[in-house]
N, C-alpha and C. Protein backbone atom coordinates (compact mmCIF):
# COMPACT_ATOMS: atom_id res chain seq x y z
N UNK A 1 -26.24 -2.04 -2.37
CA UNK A 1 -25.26 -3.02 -2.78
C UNK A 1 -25.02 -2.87 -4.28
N UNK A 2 -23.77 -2.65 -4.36
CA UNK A 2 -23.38 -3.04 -5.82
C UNK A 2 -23.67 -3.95 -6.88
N UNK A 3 -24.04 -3.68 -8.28
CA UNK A 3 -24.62 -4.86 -9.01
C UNK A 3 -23.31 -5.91 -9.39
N UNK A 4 -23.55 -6.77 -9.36
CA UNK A 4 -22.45 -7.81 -9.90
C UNK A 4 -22.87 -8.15 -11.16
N UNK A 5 -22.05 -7.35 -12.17
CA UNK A 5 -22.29 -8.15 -13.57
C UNK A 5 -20.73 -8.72 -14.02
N UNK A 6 -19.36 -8.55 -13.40
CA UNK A 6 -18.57 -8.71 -13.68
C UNK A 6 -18.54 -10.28 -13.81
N UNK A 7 -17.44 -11.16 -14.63
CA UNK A 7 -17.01 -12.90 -14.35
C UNK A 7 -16.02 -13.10 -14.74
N UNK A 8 -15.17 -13.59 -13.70
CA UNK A 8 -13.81 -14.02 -13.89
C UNK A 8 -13.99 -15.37 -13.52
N UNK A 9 -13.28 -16.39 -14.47
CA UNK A 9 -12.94 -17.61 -14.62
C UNK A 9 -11.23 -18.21 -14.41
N UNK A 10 -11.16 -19.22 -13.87
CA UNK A 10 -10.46 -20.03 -13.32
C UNK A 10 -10.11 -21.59 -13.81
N UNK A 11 -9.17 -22.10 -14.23
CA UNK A 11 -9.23 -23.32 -14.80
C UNK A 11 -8.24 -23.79 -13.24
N UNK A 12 -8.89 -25.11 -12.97
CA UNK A 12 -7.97 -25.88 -11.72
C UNK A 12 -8.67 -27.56 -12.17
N UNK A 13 -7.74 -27.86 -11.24
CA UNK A 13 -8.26 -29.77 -11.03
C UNK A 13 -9.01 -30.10 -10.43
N UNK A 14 -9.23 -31.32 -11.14
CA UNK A 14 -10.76 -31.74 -10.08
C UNK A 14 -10.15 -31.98 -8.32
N UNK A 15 -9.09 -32.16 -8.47
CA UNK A 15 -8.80 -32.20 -6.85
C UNK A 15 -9.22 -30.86 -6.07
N UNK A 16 -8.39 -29.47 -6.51
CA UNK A 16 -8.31 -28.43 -6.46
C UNK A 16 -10.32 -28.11 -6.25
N UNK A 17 -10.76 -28.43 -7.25
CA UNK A 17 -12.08 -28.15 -7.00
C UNK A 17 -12.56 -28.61 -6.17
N UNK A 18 -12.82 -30.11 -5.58
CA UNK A 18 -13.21 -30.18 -4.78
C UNK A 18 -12.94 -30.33 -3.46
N UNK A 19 -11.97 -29.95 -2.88
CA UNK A 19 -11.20 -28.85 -1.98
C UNK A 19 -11.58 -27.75 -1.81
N UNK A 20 -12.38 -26.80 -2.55
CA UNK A 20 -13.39 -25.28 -2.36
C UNK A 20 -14.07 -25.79 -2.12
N UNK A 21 -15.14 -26.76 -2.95
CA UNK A 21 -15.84 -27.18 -2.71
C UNK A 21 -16.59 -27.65 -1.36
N UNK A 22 -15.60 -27.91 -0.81
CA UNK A 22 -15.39 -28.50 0.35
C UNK A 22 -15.25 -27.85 1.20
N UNK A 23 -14.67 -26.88 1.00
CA UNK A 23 -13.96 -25.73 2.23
C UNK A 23 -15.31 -24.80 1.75
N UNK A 24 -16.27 -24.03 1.18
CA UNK A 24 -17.11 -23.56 1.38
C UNK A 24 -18.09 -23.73 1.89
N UNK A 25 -18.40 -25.41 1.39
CA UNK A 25 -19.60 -26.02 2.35
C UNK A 25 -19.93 -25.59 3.78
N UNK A 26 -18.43 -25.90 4.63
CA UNK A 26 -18.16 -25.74 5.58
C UNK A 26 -18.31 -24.55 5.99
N UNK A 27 -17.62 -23.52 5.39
CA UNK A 27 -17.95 -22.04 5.52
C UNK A 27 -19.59 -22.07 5.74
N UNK A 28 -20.71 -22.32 4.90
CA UNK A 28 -21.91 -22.46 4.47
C UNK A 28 -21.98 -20.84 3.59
N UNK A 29 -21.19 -21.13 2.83
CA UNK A 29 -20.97 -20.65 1.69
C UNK A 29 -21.21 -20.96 0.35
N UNK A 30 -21.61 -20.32 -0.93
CA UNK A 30 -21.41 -20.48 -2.08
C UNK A 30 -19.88 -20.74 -2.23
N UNK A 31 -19.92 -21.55 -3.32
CA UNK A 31 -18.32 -21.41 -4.01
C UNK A 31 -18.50 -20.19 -4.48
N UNK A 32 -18.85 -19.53 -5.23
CA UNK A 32 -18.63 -18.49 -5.75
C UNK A 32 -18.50 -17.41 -4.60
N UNK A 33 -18.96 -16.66 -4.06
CA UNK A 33 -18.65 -16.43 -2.02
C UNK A 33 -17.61 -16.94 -2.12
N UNK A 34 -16.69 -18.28 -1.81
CA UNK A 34 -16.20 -18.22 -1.02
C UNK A 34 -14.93 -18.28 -1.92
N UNK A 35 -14.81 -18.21 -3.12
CA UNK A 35 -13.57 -18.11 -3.75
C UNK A 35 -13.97 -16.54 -4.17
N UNK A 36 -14.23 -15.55 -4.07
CA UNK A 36 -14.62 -14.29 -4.01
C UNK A 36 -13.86 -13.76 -2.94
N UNK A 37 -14.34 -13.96 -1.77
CA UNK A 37 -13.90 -13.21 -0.42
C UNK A 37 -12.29 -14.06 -0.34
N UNK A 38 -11.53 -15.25 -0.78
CA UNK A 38 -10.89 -15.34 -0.42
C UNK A 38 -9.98 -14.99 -1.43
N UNK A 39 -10.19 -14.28 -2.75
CA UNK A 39 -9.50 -13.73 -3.34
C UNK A 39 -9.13 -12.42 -3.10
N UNK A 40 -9.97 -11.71 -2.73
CA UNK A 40 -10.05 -10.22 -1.85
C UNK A 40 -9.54 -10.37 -0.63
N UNK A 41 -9.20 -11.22 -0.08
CA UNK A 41 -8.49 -11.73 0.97
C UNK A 41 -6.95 -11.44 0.97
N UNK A 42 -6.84 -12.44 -0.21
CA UNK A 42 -5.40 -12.42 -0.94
C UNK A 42 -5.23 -11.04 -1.42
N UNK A 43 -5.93 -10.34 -2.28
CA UNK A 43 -5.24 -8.95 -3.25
C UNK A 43 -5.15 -8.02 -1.95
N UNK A 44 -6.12 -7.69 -0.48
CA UNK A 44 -5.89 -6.70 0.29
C UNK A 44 -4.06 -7.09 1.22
N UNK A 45 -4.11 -8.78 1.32
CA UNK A 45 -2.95 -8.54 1.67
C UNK A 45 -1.45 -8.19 0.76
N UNK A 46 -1.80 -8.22 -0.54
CA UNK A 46 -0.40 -7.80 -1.28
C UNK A 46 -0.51 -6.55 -1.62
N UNK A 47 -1.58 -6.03 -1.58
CA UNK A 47 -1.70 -4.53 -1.79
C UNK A 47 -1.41 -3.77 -0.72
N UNK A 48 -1.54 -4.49 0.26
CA UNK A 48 -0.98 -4.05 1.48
C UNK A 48 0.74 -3.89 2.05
N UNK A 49 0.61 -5.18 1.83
CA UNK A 49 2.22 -5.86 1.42
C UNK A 49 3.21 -4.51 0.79
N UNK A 50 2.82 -4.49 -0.36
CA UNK A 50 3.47 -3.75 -1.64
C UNK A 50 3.33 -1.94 -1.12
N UNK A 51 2.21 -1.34 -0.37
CA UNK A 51 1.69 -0.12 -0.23
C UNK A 51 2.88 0.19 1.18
N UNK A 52 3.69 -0.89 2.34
CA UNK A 52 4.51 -0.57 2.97
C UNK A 52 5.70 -0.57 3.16
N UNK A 53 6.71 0.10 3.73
CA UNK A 53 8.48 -0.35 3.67
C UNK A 53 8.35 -0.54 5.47
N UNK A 54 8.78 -1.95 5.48
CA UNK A 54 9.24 -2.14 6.53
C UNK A 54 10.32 -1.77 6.85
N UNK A 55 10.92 -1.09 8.19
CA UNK A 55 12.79 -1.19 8.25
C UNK A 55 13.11 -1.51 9.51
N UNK A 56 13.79 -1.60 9.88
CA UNK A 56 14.39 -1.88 11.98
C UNK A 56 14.18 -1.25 12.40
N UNK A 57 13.91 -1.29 13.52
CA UNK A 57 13.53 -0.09 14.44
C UNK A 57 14.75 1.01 14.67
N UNK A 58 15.99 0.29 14.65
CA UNK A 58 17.29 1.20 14.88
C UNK A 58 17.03 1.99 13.75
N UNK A 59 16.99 1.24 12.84
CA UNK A 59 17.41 2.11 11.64
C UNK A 59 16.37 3.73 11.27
N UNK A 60 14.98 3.09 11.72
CA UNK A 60 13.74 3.99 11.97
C UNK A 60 14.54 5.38 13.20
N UNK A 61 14.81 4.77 13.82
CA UNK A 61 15.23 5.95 14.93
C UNK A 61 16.49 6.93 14.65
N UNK A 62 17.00 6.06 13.73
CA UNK A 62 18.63 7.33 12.93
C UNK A 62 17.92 7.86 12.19
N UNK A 63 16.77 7.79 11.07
CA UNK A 63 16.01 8.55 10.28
C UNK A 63 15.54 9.95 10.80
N UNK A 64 14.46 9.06 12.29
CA UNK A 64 14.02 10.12 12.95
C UNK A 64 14.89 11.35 13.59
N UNK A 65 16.13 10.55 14.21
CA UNK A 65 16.97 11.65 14.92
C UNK A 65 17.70 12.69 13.78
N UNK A 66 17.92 11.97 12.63
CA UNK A 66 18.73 12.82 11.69
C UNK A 66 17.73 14.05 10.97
N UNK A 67 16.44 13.88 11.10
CA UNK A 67 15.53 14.62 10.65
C UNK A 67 15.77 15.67 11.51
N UNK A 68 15.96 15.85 12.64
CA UNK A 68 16.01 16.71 13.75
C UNK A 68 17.23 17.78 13.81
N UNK A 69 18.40 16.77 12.88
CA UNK A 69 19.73 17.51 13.56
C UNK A 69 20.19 18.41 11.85
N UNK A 70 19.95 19.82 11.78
CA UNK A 70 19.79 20.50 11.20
C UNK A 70 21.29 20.41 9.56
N UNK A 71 20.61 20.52 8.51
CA UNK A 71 22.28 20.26 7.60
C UNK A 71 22.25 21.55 7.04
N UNK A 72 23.56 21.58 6.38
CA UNK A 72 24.08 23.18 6.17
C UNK A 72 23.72 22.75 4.82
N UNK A 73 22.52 24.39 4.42
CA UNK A 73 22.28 24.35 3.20
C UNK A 73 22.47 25.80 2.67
N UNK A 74 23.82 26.13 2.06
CA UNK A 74 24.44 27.50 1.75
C UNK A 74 23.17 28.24 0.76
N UNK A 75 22.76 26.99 -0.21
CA UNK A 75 22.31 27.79 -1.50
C UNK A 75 20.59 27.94 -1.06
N UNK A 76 20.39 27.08 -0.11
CA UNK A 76 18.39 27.62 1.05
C UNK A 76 18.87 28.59 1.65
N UNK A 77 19.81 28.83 2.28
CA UNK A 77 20.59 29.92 3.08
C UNK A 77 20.32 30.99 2.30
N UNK A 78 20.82 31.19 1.17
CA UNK A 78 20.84 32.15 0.27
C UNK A 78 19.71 32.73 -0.29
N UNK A 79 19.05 32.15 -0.64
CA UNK A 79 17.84 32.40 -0.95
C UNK A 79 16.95 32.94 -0.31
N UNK A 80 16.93 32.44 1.01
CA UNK A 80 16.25 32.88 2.03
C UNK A 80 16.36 34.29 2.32
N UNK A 81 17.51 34.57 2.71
CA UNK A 81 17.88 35.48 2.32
C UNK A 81 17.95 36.63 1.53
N UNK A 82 17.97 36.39 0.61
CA UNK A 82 17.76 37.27 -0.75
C UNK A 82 16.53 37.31 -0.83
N UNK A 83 15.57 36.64 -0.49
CA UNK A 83 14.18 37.06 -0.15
C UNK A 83 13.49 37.54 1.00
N UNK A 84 13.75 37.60 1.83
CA UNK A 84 14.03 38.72 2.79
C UNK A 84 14.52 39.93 2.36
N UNK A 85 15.22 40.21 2.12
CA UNK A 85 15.67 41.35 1.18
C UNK A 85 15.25 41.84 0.77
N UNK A 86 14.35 41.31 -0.59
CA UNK A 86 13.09 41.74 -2.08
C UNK A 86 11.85 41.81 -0.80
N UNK A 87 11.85 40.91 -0.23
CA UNK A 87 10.37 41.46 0.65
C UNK A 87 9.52 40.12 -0.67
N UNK A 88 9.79 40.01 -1.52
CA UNK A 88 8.97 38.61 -2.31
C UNK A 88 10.26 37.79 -3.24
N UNK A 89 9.66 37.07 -3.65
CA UNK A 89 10.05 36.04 -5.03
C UNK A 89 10.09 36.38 -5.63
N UNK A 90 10.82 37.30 -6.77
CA UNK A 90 10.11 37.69 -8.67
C UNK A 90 9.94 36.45 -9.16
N UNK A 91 9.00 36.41 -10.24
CA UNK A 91 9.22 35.17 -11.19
C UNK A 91 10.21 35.50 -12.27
N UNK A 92 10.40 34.24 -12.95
CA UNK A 92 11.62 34.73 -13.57
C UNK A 92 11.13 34.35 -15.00
């Protein structure tokens, strides 16, 4: 297990406090536990949040199909080509 020397502080109201307070008990939790895990709670879901692009499913499926249906590329064409040719790449 990892050492915990890190401390982050929090200013709230006494309402606010004892509301964790309260809600950890219950847990049978530390406050410190339980405003810990439910902050890591919170950052995995916005990191999560933020790490995906949701889109429609239609719209997902024109992506996919258009990936499939080949576009005219004269100057990959060319190249390709012209390397076939040389048999390699020179650098330039």
């Amino acid at each position: 297990m990892a050492t915990k020397a890190e401390r982050l502080e929090a200013r709230l109201t006494s309402t606010e406090r004892k509301q964790i307070e309260q809600a950890a008990a219950l847990a049978g939790e530390s406050v410190s536990s339980f405003v810990v895990l439910a902050a890591l709670g919170r950052a995995d879901s916005v990191v999560r949040e933020q790490a995906s692009t949701l889109i429609p499913a239609a719209y997902f499926d024109q992506l996919v199909a258009s990936l499939d249906e080949p576009e005219d590329a004269p100057g990959l064409r060319r190249a390709a080509k012209e390397t076939r040719r040389r048999g390699r790449i020179k650098p330039t």
